[in-house]
N, C-alpha and C. Protein backbone atom coordinates (compact mmCIF):
# COMPACT_ATOMS: atom_id res chain seq x y z
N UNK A 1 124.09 80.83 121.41
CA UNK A 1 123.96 82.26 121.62
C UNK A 1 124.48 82.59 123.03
N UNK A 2 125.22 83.89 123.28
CA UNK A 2 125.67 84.23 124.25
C UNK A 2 124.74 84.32 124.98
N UNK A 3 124.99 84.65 126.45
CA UNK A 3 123.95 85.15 127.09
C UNK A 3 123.32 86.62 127.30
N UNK A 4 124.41 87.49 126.88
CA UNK A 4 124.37 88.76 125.71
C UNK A 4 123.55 89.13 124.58
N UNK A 5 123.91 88.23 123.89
CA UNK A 5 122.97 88.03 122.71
C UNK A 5 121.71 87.25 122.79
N UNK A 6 121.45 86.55 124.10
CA UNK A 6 120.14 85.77 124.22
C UNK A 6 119.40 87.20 125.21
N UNK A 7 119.85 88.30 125.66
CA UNK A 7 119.03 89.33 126.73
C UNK A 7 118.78 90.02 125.88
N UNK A 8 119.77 90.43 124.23
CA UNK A 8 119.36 91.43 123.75
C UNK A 8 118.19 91.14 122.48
N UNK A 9 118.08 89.90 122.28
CA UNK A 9 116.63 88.95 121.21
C UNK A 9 115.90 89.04 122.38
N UNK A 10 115.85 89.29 123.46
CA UNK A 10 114.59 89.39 124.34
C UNK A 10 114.27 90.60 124.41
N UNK A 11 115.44 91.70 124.32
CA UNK A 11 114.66 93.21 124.71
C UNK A 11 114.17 93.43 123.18
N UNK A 12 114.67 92.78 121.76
CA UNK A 12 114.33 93.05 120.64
C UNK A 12 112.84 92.92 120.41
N UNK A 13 112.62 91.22 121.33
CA UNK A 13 110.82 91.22 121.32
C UNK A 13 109.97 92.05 122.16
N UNK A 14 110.46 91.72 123.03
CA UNK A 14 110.10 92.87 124.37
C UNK A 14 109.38 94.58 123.62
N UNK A 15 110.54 94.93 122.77
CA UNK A 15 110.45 96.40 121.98
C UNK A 15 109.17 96.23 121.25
N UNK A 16 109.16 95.06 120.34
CA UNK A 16 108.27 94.88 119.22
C UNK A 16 106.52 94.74 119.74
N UNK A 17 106.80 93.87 120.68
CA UNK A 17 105.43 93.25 121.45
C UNK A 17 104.95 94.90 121.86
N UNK A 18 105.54 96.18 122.77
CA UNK A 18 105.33 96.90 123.01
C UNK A 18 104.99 97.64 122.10
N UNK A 19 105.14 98.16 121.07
CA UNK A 19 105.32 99.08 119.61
C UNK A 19 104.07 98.31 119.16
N UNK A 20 103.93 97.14 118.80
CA UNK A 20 102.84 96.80 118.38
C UNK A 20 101.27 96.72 119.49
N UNK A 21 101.55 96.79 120.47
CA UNK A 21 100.40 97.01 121.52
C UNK A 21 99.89 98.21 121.52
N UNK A 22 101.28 99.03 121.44
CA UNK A 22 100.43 100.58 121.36
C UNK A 22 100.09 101.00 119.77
N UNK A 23 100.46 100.86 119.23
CA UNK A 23 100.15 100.97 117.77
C UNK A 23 98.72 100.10 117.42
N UNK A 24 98.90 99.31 117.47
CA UNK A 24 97.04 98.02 117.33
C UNK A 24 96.39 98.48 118.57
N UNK A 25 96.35 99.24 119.28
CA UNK A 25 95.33 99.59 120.37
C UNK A 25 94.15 99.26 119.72
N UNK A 26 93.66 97.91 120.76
CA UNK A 26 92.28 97.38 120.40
C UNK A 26 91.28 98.34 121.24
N UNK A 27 91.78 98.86 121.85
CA UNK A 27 90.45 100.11 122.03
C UNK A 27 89.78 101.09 121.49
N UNK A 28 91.47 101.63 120.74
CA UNK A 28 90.81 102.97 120.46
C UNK A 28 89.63 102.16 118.74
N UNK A 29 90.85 101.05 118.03
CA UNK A 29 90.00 100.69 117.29
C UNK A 29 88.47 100.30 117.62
N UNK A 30 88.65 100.12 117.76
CA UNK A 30 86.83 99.58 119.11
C UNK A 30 85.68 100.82 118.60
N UNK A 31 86.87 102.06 119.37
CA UNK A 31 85.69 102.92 119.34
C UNK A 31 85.98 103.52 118.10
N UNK A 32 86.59 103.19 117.11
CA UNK A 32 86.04 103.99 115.90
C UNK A 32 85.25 103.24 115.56
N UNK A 33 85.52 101.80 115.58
CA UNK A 33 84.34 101.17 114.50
C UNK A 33 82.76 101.44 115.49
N UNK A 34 82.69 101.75 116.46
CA UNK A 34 81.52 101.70 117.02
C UNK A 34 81.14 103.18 117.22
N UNK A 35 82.19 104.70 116.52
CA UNK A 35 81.25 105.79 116.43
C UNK A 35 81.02 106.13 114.78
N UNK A 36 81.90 105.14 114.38
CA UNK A 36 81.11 105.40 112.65
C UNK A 36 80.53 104.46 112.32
N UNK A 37 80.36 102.92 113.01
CA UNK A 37 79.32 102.00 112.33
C UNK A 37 80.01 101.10 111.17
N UNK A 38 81.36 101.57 110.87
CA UNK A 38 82.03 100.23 110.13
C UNK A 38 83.17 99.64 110.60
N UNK A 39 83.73 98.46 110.45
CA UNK A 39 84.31 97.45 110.61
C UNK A 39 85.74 98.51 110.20
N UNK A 40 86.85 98.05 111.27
CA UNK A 40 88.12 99.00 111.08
C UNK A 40 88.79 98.84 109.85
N UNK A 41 88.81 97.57 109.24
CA UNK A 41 88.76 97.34 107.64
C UNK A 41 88.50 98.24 106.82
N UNK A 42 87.74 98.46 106.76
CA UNK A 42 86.48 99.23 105.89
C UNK A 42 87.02 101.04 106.27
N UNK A 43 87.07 101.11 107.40
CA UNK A 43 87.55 102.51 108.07
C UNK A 43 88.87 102.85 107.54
N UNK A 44 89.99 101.68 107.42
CA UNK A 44 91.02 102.16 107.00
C UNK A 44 91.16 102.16 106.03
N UNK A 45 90.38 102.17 104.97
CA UNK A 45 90.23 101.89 103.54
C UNK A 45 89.67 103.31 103.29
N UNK A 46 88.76 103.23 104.00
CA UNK A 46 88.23 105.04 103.92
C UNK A 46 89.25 105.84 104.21
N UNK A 47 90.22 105.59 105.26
CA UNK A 47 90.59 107.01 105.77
C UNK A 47 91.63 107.30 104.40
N UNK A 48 92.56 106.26 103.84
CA UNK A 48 93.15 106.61 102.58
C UNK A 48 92.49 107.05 101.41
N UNK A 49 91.61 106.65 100.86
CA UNK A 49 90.43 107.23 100.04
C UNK A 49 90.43 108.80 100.78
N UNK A 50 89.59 109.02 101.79
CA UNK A 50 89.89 110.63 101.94
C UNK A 50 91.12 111.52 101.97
N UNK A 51 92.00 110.55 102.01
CA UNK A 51 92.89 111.17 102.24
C UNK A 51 93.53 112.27 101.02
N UNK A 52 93.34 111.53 99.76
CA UNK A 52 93.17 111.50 98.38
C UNK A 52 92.69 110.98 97.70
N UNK A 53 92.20 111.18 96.38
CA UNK A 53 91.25 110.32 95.17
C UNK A 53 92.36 108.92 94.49
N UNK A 54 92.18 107.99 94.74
CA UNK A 54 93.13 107.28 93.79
C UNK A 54 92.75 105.93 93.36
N UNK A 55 93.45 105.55 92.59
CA UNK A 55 92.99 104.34 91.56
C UNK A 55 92.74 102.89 92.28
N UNK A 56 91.73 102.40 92.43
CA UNK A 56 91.63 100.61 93.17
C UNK A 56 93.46 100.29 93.86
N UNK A 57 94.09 100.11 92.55
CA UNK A 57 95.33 99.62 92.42
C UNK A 57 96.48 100.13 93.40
N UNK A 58 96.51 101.58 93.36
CA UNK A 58 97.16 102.18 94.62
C UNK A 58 96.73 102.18 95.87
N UNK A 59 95.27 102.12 95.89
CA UNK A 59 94.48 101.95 97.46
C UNK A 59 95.07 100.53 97.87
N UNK A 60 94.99 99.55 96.93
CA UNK A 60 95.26 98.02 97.56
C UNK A 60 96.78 97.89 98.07
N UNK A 61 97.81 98.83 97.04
CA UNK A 61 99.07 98.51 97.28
C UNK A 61 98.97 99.30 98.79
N UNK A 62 98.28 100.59 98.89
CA UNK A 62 98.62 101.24 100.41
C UNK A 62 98.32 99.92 101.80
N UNK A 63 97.47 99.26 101.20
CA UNK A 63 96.94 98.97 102.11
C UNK A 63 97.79 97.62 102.72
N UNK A 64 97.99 97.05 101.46
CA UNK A 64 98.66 95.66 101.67
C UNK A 64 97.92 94.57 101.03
N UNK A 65 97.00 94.82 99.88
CA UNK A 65 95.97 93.79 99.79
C UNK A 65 96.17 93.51 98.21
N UNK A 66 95.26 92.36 97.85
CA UNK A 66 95.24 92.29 96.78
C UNK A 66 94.38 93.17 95.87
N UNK A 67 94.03 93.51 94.62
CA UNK A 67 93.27 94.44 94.56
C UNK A 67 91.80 93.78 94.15
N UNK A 68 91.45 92.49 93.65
CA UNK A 68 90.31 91.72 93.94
C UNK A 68 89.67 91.56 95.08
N UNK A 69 90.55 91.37 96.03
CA UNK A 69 89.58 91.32 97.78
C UNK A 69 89.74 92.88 97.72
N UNK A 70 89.91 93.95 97.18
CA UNK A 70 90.06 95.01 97.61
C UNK A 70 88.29 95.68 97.17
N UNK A 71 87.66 94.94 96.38
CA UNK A 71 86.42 95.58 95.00
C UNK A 71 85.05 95.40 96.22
N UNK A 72 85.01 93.98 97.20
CA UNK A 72 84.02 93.83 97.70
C UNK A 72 83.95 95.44 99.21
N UNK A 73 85.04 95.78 99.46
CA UNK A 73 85.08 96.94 100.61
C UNK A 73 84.96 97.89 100.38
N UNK A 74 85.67 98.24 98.75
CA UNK A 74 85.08 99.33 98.12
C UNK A 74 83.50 100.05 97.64
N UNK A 75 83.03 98.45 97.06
CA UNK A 75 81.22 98.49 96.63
C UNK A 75 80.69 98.51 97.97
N UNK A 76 80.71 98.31 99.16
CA UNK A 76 80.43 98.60 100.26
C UNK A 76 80.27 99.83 100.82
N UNK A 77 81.43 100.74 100.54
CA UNK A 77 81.52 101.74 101.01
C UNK A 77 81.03 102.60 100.20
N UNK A 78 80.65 102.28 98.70
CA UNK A 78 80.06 103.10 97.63
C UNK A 78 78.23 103.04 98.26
N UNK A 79 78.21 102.08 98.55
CA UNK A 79 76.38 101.41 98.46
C UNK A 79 76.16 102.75 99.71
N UNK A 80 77.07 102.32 100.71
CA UNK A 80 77.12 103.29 101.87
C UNK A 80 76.61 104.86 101.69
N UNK A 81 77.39 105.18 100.72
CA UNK A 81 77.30 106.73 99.83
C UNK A 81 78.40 107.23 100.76
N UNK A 82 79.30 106.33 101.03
CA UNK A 82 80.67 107.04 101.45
C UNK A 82 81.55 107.73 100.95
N UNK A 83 81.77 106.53 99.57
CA UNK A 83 82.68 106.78 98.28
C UNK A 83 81.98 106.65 97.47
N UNK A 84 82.78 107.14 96.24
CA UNK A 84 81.95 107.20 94.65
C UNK A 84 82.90 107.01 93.94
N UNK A 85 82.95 106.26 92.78
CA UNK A 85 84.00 106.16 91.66
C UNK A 85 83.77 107.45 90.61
N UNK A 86 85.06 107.62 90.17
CA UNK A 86 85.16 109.02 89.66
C UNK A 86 85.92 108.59 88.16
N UNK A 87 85.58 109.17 86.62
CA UNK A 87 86.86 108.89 85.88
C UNK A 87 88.35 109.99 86.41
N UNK A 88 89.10 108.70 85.81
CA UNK A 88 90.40 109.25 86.06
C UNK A 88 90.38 110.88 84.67
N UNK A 89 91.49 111.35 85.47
CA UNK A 89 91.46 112.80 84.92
C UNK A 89 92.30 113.05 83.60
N UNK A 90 92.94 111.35 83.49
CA UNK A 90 93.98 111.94 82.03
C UNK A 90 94.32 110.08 81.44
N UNK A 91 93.01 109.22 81.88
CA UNK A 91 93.56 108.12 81.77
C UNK A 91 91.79 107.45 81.56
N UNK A 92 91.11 107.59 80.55
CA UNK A 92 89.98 106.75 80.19
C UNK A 92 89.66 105.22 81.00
N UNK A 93 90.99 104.75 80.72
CA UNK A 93 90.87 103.43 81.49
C UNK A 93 90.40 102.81 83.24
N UNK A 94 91.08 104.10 83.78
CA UNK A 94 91.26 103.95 85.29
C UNK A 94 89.76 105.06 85.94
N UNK A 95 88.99 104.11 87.11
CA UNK A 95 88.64 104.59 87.50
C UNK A 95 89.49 105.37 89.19
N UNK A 96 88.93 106.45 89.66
CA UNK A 96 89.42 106.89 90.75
C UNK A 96 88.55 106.95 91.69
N UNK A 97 89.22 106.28 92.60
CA UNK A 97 87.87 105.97 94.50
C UNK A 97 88.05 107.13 94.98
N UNK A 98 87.23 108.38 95.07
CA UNK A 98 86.76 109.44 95.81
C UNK A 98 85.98 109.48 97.00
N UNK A 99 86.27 110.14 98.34
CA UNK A 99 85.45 109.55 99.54
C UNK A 99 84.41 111.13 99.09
N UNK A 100 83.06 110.68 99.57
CA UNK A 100 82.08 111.98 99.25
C UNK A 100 82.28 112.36 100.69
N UNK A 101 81.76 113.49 100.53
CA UNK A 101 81.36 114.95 101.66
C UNK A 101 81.15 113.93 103.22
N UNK A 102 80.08 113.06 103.10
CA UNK A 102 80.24 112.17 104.67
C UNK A 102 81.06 111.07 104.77
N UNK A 103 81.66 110.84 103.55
CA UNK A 103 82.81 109.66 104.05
C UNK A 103 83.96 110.65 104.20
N UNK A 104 84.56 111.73 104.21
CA UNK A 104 85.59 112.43 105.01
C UNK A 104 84.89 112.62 106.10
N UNK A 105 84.18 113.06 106.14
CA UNK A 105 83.33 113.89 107.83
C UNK A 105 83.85 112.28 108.43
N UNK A 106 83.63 110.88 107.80
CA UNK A 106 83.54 109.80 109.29
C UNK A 106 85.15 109.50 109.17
N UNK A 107 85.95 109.86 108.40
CA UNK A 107 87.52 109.37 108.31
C UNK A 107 87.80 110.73 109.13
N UNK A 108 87.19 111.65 109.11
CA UNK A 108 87.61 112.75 110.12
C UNK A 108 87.90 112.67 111.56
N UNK A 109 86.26 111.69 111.96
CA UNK A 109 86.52 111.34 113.31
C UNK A 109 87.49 110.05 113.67
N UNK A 110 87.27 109.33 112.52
CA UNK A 110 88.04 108.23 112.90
C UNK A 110 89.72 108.86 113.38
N UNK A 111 89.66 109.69 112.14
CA UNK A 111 91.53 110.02 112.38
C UNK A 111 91.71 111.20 113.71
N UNK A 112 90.18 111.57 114.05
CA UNK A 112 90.85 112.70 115.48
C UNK A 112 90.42 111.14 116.78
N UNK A 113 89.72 109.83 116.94
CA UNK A 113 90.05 108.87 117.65
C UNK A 113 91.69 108.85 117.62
N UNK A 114 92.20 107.67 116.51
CA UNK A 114 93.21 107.66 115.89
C UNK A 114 94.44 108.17 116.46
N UNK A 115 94.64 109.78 116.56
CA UNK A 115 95.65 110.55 116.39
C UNK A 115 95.91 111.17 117.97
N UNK A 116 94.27 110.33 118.67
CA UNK A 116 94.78 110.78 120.37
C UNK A 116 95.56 110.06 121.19
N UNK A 117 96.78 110.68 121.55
CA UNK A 117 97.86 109.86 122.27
C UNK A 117 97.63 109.33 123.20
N UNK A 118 98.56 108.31 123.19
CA UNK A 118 97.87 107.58 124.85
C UNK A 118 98.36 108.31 125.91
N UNK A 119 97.98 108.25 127.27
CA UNK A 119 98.13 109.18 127.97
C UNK A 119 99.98 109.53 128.68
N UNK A 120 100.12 107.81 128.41
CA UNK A 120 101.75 107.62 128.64
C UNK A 120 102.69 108.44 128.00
N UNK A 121 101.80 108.34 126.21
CA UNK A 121 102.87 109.07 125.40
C UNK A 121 102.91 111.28 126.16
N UNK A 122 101.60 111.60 126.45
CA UNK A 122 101.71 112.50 126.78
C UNK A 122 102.26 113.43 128.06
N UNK A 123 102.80 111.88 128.87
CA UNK A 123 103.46 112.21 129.88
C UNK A 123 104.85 112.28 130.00
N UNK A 124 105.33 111.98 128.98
CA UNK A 124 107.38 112.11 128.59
C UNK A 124 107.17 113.35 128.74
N UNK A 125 108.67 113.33 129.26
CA UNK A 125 109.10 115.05 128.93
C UNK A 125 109.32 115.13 127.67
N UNK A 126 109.90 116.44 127.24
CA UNK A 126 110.15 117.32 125.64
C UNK A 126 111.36 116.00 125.29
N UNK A 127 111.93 115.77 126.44
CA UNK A 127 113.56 115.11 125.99
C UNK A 127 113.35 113.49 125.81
N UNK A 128 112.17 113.21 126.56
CA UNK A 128 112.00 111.53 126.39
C UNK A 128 111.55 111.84 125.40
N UNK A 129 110.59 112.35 124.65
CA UNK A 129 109.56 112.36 123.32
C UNK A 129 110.86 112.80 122.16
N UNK A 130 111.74 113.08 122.39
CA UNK A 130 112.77 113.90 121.25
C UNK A 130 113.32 112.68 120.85
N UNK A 131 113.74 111.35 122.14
CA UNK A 131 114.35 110.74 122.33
C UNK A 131 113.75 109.49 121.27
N UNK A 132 112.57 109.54 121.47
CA UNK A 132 111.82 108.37 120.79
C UNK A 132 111.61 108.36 120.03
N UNK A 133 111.41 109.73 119.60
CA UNK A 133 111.10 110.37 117.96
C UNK A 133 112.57 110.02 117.09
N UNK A 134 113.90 109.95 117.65
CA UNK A 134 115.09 109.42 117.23
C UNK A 134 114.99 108.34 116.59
N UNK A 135 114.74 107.56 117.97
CA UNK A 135 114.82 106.01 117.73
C UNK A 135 113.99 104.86 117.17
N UNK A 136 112.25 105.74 117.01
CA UNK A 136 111.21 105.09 116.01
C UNK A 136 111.98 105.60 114.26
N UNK A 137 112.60 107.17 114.35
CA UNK A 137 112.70 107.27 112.90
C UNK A 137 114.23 106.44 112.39
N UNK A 138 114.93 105.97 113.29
CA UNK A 138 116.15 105.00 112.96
C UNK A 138 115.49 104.01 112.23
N UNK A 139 114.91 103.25 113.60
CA UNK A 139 114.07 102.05 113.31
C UNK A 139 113.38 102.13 111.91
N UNK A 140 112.25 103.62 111.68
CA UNK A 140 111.77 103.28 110.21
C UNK A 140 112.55 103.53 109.32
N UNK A 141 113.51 103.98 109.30
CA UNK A 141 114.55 104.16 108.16
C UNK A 141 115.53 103.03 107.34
N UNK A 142 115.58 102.54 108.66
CA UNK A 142 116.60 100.98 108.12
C UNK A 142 115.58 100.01 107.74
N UNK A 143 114.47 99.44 108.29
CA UNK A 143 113.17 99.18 107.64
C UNK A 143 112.37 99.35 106.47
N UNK A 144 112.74 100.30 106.31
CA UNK A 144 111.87 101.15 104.84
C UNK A 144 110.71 101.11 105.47
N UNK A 145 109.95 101.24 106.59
CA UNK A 145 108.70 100.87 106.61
C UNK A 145 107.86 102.53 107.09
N UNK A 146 108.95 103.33 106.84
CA UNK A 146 108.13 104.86 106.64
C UNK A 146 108.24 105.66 105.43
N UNK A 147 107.32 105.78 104.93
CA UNK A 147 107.20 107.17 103.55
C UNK A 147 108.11 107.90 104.07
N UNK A 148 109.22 108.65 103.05
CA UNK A 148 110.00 109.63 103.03
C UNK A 148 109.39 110.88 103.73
N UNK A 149 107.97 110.84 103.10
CA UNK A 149 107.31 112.22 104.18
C UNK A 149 106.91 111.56 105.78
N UNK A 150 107.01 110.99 106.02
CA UNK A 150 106.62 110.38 107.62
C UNK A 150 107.97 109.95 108.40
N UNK A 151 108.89 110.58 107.70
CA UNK A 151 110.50 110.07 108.82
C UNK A 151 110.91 111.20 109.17
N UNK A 152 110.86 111.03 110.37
CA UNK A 152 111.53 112.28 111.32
C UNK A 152 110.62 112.97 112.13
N UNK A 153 111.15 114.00 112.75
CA UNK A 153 110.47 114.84 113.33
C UNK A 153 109.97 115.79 112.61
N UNK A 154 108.39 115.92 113.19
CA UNK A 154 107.52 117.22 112.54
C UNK A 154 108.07 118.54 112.35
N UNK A 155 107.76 119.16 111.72
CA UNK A 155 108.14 120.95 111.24
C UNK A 155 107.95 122.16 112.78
N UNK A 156 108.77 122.43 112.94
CA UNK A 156 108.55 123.09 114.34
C UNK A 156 107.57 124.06 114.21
């Protein structure tokens, strides 16, 4: 490898190690699991459940899991009276994971923790933040690793 190509596999990790530090912020996770009382597991399992009602099978694919290790986090969060299984609306077979009235209220707070920027991000100007907003939605685009509704910049 050049020595070109050996600076630019270093700024490639360099990028990643960074993106993933601020993204896994072991703090802010910290304090969700310690102002709602469950394990960030369990929290991010909720916050999709509130997000919408949907079948075991789609919760596991959102998540990344199998949908057998997916049954013990779910009955957890049911026992909780977080969630409740619901029948599906046009399909006998399938049940649907519904978060009740206090499992949104705690995916509520989790997602206003969550959704508070770090203070760095709030210190770019309009043109650094335009700038990044570019180059994360490149990045998720050639990736596939953003929903069609999550690429790009927000609605002015």
């Amino acid at each position: 490898m050049t020595q070109q190509g050996t600076k630019r596999a270093g700024a490639i990790q360099d990028a990643m190690r960074l993106m993933a530090a601020l993204v896994l912020d072991n703090e802010r996770r910290r304090e969700v699991s310690d102002r709602t009382g469950l394990s960030f597991g369990k929290m991010r399992a909720l916050r999709r459940i509130a997000a919408r009602p949907m079948p075991m099978r789609d919760l596991a694919a959102l998540l990344g899991v199998d949908p057998p290790n997916l049954t013990p986090v779910v009955d957890g969060l049911e026992r909780s009276g977080l969630v409740e299984r619901q029948p599906h609306p046009t399909d006998r077979r399938v049940k649907l994971v519904a978060a009740t009235p206090r499992g949104a209220e705690l995916a509520r707070q989790a997602d206003e923790i969550l959704d508070r920027p770090p203070p760095g991000l709030v210190a770019l100007s309009s043109q650094e933040l335009a700038t990044l907003v570019t180059l994360l939605t490149k990045v998720g685009q050639s990736e596939g690793a953003l929903p069609a509704d999550r690429i790009g910049p927000s609605p002015p």
